[in-house]
N, C-alpha and C. Protein backbone atom coordinates (compact mmCIF):
# COMPACT_ATOMS: atom_id res chain seq x y z
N UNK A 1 15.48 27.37 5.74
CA UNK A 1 14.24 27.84 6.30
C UNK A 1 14.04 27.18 7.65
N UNK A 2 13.45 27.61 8.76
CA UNK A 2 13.73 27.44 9.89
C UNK A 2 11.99 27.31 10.56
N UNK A 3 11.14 26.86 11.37
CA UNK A 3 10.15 26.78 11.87
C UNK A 3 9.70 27.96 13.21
N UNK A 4 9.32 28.21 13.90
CA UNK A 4 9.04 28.76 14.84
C UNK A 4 10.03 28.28 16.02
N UNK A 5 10.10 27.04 16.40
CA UNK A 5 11.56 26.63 17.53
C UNK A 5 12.47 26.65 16.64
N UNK A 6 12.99 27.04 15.24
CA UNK A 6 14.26 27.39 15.06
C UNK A 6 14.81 26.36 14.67
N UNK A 7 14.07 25.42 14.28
CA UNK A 7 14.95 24.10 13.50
C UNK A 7 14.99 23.91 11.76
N UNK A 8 15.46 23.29 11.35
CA UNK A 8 15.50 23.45 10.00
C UNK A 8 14.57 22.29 9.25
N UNK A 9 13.75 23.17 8.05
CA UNK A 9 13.24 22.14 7.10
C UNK A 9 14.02 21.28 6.92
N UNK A 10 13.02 19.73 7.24
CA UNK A 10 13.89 18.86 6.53
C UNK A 10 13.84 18.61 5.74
N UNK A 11 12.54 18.99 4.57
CA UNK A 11 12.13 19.37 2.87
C UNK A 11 11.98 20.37 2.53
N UNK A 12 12.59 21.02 2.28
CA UNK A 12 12.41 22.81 2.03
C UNK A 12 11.49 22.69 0.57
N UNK A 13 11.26 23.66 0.16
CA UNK A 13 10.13 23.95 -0.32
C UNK A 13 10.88 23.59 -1.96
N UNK A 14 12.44 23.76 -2.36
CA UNK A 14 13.16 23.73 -3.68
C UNK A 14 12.84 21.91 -3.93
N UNK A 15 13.18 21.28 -2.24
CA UNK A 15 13.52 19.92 -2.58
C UNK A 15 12.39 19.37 -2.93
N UNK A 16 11.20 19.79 -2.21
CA UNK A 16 9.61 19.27 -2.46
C UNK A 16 9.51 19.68 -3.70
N UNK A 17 9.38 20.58 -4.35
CA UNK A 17 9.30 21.43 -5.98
C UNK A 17 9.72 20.07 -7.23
N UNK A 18 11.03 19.78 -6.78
CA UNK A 18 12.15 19.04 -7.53
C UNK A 18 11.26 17.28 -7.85
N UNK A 19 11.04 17.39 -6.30
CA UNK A 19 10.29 15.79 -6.19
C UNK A 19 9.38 15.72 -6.72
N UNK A 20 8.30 16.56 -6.74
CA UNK A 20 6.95 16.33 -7.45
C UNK A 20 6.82 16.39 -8.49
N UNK A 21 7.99 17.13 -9.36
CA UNK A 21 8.48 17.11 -10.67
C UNK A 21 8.60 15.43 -11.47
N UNK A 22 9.83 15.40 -10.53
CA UNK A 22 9.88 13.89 -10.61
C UNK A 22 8.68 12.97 -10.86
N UNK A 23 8.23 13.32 -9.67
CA UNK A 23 6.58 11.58 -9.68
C UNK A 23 5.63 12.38 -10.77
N UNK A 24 5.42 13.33 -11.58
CA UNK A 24 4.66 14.18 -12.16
C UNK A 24 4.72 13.32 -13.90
N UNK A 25 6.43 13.60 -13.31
CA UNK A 25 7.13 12.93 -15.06
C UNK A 25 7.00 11.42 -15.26
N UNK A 26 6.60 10.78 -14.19
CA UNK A 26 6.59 9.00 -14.27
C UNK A 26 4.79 9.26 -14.42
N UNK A 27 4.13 9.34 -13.95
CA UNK A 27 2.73 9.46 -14.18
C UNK A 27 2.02 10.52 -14.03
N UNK A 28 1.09 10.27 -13.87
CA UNK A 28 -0.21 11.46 -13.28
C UNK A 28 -0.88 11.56 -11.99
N UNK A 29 -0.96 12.81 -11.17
CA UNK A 29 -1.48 12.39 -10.00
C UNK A 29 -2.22 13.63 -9.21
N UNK A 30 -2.92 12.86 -8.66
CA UNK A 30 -4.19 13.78 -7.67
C UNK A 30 -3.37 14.95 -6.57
N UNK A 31 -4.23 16.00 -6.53
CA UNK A 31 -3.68 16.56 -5.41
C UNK A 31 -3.07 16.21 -4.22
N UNK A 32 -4.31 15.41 -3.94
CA UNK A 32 -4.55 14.46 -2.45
C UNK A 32 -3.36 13.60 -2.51
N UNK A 33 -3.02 13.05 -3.61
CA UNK A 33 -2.28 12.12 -3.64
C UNK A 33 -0.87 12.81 -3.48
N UNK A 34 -0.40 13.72 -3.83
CA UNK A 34 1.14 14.56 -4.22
C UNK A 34 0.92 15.10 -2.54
N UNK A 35 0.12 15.54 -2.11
CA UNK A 35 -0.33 16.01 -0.48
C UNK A 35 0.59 15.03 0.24
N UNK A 36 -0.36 13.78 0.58
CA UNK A 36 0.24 12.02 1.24
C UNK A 36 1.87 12.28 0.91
N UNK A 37 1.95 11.87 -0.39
CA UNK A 37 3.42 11.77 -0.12
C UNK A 37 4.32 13.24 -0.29
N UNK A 38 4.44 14.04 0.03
CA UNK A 38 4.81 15.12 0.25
C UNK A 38 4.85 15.42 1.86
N UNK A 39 3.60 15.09 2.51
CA UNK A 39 3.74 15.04 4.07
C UNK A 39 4.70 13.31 4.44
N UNK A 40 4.68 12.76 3.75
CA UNK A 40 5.51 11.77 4.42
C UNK A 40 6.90 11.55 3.99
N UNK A 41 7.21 12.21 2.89
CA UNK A 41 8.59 12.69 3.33
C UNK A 41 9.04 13.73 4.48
N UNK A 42 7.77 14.38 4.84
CA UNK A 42 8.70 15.57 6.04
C UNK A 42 8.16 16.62 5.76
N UNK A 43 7.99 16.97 4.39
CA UNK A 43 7.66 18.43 4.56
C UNK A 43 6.56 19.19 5.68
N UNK A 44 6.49 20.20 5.33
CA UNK A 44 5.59 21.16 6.54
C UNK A 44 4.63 21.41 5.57
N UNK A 45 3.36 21.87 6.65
CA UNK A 45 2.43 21.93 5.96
C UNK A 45 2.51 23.29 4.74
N UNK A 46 3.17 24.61 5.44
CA UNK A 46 3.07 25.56 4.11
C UNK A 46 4.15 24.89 3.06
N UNK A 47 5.38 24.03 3.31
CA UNK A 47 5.68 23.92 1.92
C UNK A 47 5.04 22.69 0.96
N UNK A 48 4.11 21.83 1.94
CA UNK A 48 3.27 21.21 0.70
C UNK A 48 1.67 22.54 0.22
N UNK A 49 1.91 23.35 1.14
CA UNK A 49 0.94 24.12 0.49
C UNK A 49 1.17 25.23 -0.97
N UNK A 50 2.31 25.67 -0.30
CA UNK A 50 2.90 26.20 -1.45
C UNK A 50 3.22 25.29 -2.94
N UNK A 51 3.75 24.40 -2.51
CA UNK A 51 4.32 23.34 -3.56
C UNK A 51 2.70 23.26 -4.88
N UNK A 52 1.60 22.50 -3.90
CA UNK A 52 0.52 22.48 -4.26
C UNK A 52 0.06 23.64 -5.41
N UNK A 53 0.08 24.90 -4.64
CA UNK A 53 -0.53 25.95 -5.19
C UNK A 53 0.20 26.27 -6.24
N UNK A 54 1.34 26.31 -6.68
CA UNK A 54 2.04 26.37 -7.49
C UNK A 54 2.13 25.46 -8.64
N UNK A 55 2.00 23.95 -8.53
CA UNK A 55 1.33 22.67 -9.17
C UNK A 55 -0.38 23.58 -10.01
N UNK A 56 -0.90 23.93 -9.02
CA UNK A 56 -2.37 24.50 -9.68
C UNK A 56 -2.31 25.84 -10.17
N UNK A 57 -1.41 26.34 -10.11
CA UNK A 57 -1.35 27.68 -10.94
C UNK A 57 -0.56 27.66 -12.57
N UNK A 58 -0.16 26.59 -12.29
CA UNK A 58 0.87 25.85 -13.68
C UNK A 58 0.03 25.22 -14.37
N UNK A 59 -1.03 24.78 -13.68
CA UNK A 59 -1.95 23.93 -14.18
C UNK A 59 -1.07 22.56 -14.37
N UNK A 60 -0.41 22.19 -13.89
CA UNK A 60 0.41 21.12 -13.63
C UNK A 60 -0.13 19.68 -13.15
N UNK A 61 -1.45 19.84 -12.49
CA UNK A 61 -2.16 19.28 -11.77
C UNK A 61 -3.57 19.35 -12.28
N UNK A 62 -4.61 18.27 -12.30
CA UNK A 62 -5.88 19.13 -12.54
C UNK A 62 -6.81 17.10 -12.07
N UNK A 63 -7.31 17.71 -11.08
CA UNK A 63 -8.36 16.78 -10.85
C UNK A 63 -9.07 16.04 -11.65
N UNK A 64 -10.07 17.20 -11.57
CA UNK A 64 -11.16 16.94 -12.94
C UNK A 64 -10.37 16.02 -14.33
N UNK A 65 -9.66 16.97 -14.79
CA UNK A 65 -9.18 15.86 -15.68
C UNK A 65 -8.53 14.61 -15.43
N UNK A 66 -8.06 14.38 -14.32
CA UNK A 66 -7.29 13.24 -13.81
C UNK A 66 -8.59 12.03 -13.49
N UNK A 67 -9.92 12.49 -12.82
CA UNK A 67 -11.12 12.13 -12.54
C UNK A 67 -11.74 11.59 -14.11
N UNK A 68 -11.69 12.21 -14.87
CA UNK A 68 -12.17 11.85 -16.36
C UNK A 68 -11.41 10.87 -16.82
N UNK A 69 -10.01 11.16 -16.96
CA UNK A 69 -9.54 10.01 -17.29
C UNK A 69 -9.27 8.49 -16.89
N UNK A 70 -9.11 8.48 -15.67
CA UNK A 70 -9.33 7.82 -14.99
C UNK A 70 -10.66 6.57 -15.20
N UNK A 71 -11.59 7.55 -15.58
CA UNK A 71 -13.16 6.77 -15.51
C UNK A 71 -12.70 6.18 -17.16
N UNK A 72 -12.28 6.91 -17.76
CA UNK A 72 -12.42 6.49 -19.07
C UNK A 72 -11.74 5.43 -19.83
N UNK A 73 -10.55 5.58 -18.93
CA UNK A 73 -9.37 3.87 -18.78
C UNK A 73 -9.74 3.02 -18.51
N UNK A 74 -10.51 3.16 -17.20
CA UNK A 74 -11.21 1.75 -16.49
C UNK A 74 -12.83 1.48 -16.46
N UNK A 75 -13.20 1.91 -17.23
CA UNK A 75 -14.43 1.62 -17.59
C UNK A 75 -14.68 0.36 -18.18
N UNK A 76 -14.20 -0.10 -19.01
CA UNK A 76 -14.19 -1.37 -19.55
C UNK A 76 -13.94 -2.70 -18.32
N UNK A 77 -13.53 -2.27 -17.49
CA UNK A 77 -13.30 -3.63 -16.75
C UNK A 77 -13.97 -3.28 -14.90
N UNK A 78 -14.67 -2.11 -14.80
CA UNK A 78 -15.31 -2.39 -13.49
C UNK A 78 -15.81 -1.00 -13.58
N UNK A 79 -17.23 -0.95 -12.49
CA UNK A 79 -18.05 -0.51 -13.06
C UNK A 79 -18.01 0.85 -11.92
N UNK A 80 -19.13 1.55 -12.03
CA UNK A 80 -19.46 3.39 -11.77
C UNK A 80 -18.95 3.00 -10.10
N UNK A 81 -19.29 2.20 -9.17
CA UNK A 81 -19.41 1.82 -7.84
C UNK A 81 -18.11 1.77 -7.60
N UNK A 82 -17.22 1.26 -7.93
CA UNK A 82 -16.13 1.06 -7.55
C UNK A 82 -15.03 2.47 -8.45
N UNK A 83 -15.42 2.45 -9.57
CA UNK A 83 -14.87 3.89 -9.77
C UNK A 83 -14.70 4.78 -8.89
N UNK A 84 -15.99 5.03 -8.34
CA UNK A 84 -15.85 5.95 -7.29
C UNK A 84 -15.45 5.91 -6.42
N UNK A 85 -15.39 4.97 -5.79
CA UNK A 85 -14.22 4.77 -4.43
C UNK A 85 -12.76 4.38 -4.53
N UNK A 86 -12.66 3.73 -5.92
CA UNK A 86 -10.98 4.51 -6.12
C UNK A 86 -10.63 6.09 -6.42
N UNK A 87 -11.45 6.50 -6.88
CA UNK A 87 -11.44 8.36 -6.78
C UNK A 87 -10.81 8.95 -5.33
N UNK A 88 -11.90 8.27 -4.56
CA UNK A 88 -12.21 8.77 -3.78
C UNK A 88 -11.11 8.49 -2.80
N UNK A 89 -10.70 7.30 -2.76
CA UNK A 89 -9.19 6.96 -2.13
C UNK A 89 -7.97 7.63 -2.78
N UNK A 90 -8.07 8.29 -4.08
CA UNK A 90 -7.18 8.92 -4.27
C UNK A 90 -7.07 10.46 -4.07
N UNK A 91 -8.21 10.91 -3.27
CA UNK A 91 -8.10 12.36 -2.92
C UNK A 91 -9.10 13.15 -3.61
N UNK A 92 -9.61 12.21 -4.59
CA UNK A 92 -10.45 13.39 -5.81
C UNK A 92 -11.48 13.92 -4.66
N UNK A 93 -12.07 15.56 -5.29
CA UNK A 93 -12.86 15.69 -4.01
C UNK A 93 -14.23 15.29 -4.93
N UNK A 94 -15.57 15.27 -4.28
CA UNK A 94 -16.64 14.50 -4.57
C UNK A 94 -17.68 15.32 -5.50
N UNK A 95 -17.69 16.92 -5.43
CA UNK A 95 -17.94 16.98 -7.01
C UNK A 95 -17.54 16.66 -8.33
N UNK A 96 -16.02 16.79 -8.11
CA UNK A 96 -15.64 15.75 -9.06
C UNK A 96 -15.44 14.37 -9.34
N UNK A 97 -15.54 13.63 -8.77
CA UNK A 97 -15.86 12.49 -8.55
C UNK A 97 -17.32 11.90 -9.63
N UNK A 98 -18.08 12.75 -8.41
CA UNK A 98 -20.11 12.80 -9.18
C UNK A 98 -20.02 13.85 -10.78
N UNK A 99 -19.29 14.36 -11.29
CA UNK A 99 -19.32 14.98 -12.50
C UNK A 99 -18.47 13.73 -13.13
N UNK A 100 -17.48 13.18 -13.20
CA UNK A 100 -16.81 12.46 -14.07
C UNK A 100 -17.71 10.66 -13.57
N UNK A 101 -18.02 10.18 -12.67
CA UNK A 101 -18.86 9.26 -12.86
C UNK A 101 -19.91 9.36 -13.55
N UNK A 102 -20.84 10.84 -13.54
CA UNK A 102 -21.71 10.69 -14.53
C UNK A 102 -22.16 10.60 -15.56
N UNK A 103 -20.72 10.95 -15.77
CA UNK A 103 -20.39 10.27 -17.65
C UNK A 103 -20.50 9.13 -18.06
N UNK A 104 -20.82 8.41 -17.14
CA UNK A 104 -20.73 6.80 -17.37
C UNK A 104 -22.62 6.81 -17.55
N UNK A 105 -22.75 6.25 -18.86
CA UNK A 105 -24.10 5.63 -18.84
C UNK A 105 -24.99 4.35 -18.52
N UNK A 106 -25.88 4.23 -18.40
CA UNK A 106 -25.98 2.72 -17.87
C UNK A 106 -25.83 1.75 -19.47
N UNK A 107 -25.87 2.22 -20.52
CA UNK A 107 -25.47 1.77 -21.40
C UNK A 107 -24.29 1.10 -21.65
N UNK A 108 -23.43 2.12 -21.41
CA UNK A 108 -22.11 1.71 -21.22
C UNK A 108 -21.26 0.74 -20.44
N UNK A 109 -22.00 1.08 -19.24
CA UNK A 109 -21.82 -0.09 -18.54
C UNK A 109 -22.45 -1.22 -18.76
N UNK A 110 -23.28 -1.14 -19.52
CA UNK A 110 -24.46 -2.68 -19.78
C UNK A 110 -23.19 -3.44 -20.35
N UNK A 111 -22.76 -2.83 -21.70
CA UNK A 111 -21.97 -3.26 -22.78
C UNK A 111 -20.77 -3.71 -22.27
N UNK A 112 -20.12 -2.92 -21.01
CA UNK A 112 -18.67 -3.36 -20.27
C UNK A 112 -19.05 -4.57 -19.53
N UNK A 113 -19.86 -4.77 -19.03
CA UNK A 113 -20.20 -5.99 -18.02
C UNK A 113 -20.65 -7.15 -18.86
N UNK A 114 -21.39 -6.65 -19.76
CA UNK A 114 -21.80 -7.71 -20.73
C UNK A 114 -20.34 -8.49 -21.63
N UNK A 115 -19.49 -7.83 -21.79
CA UNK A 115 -17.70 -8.61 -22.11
C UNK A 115 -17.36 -8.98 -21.57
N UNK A 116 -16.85 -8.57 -20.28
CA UNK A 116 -16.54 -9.04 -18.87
C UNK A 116 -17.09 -10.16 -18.36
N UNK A 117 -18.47 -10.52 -18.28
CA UNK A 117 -19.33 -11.82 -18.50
C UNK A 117 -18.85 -12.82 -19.04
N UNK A 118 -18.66 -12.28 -20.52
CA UNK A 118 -18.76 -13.29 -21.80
C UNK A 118 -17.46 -13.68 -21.80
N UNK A 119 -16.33 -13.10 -21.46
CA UNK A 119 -14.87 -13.33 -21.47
C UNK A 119 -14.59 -13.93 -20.30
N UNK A 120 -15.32 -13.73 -19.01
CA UNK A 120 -15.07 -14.86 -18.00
C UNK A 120 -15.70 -16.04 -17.64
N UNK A 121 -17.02 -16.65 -18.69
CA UNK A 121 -17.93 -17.49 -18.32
C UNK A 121 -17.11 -18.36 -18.01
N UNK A 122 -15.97 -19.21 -18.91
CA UNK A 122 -15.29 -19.88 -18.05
C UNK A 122 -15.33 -20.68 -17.35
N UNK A 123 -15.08 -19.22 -16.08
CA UNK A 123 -14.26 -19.43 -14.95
C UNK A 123 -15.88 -19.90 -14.00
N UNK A 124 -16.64 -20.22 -14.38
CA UNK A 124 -18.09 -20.28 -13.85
C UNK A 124 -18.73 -21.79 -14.03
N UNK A 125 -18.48 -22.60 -13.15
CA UNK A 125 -18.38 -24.04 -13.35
C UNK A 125 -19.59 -24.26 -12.15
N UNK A 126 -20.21 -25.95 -12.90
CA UNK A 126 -21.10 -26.20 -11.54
C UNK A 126 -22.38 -26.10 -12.09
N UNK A 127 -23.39 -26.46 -10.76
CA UNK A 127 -24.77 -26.18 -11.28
C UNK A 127 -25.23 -25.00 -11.84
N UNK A 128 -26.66 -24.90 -12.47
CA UNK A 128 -27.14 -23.36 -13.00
C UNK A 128 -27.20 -22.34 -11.75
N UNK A 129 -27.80 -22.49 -10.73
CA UNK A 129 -27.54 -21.59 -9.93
C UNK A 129 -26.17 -20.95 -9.58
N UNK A 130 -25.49 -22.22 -9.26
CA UNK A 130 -24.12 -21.69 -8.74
C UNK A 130 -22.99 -20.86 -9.71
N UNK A 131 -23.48 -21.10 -10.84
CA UNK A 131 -22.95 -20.69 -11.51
C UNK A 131 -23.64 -18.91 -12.00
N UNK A 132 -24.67 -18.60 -11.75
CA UNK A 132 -25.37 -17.27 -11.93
C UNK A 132 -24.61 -16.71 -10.90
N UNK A 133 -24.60 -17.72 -9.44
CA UNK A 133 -24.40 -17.01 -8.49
C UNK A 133 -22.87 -16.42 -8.99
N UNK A 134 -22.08 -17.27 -9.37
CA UNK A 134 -20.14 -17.12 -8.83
C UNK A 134 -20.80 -15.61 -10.06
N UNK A 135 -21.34 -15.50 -11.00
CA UNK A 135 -21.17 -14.40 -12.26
C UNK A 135 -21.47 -13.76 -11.57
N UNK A 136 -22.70 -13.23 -10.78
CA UNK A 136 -23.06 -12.23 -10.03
C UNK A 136 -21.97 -11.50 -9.60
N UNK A 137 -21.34 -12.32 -8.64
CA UNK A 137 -20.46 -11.98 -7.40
C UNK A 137 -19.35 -11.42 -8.11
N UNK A 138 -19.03 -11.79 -10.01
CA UNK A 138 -18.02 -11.56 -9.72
C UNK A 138 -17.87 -10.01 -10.93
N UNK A 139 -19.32 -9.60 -11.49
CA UNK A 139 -19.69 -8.31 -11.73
C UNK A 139 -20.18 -7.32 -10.48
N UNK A 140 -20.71 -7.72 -9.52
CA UNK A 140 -20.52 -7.01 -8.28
C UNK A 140 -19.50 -6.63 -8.02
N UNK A 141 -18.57 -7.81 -7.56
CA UNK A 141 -17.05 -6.79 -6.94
C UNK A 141 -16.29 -5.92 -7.76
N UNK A 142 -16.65 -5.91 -8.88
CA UNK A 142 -16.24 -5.17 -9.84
C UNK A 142 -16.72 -3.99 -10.15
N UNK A 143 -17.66 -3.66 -9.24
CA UNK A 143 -18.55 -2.36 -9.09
C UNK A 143 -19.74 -2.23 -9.72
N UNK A 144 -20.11 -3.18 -10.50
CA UNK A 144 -21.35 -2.29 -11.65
C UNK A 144 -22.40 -2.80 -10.66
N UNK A 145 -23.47 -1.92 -11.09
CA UNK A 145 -25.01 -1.61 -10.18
C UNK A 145 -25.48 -2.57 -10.67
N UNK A 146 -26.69 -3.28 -9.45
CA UNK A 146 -27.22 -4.28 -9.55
C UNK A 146 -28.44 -4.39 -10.82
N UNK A 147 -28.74 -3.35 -11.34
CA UNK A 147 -29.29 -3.63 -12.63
C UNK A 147 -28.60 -3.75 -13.97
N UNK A 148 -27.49 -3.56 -13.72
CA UNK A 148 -26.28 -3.80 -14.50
C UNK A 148 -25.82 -4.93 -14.85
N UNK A 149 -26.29 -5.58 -13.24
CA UNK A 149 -25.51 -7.21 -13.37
C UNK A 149 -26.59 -7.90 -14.36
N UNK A 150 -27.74 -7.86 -13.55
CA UNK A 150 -28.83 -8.21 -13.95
C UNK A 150 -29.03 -8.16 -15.16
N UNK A 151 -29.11 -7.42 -16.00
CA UNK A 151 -29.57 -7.05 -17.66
C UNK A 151 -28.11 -8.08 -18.28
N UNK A 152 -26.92 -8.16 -17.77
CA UNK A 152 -25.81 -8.46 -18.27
C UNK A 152 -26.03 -10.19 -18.58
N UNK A 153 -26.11 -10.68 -17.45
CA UNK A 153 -25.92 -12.06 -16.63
C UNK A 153 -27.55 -12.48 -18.42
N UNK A 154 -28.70 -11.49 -17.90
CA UNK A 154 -29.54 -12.09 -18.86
C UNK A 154 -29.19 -12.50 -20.36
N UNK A 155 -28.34 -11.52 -21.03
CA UNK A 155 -27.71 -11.38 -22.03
C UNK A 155 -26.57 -12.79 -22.07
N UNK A 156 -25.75 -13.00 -21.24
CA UNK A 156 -25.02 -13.79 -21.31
C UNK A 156 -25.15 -15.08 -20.66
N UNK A 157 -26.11 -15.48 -19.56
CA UNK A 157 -26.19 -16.78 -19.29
C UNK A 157 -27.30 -17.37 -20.21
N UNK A 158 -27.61 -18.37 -20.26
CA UNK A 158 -28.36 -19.09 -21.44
C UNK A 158 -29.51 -19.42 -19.74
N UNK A 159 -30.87 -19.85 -20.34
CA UNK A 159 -31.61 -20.03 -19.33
C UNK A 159 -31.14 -21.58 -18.31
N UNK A 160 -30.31 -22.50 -18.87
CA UNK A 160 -30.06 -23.31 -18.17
C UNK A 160 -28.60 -23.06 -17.24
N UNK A 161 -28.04 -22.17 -17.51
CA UNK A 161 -26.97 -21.24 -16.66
C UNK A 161 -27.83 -20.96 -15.64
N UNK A 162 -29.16 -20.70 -15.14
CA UNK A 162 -29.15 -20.25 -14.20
C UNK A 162 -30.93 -19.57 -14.11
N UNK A 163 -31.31 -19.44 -12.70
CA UNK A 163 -32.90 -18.65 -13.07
C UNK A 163 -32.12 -17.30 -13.21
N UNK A 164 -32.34 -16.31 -14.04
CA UNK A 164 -32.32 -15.42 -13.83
C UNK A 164 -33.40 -14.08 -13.90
């Protein structure tokens, strides 16, 4: 197959087909994501388009469900906030994104942060403050919403852990 100046694919559309097969059979993966590396081997844009469309007509591919599962693996260890911006770095587009985060309840997350707490107190040494503080910081970076931390930290620091 040849371009408009007459040069040749350097991923024709069989070899792209073959490859995505491949990374398909080792895991699971986002459109966006099979897109990235599909353009950085070389291909052109119609044969990652084609490739694509063909992935979604097989149903070979499927966001939404990749978006669900996703939330539902890592739920236990970091929270709706950061879910979503690994989604979102992986191509998911943002209705799906906001449909499979909203499966997450604040319940649920109470209960994930509240383990996560209790399994790292630990690592949480020092005065009562400093020690609310390092817990805070370290259910924050982990994504869950600040009433999340809050209800959690209450549950799991004892009142001399910390004002909370």
């Amino acid at each position: 197959m040849s371009d408009e100046n007459g040069a040749a694919d350097a991923y024709p559309f069989e070899r792209a087909w073959n490859y995505v097969l491949w990374l398909l059979g080792r895991q699971a993966y986002t459109t966006g994501q099979l897109k990235d590396k599909l353009t950085r081997k070389g291909a052109t844009e119609e044969t990652v388009s084609r490739v694509l469309d063909k992935l979604l007509e097989l149903k070979l591919v499927d966001d939404a469900l990749y978006a669900e599962t996703f939330i539902r693996t890592r739920s236990r260890n970091k929270g709706a906030v950061r879910l979503r911006q690994e989604l979102f770095r992986k191509g998911v587009a943002e209705p799906l994104v906001d449909q499979a985060v909203g499966n997450l309840d604040e319940a649920t997350q109470l209960g994930s942060a509240v383990a996560l707490a209790q399994k790292n107190r630990w690592r949480w040494k020092g005065e009562p403050r400093a020690r609310y503080a390092k817990a805070y910081a370290f259910l924050a970076r982990r994504g869950f919403p600040v009433d999340v931390v809050r209800g959690a930290l209450e549950q799991t620091l004892t009142p001399e852990d910390g004002d909370t």
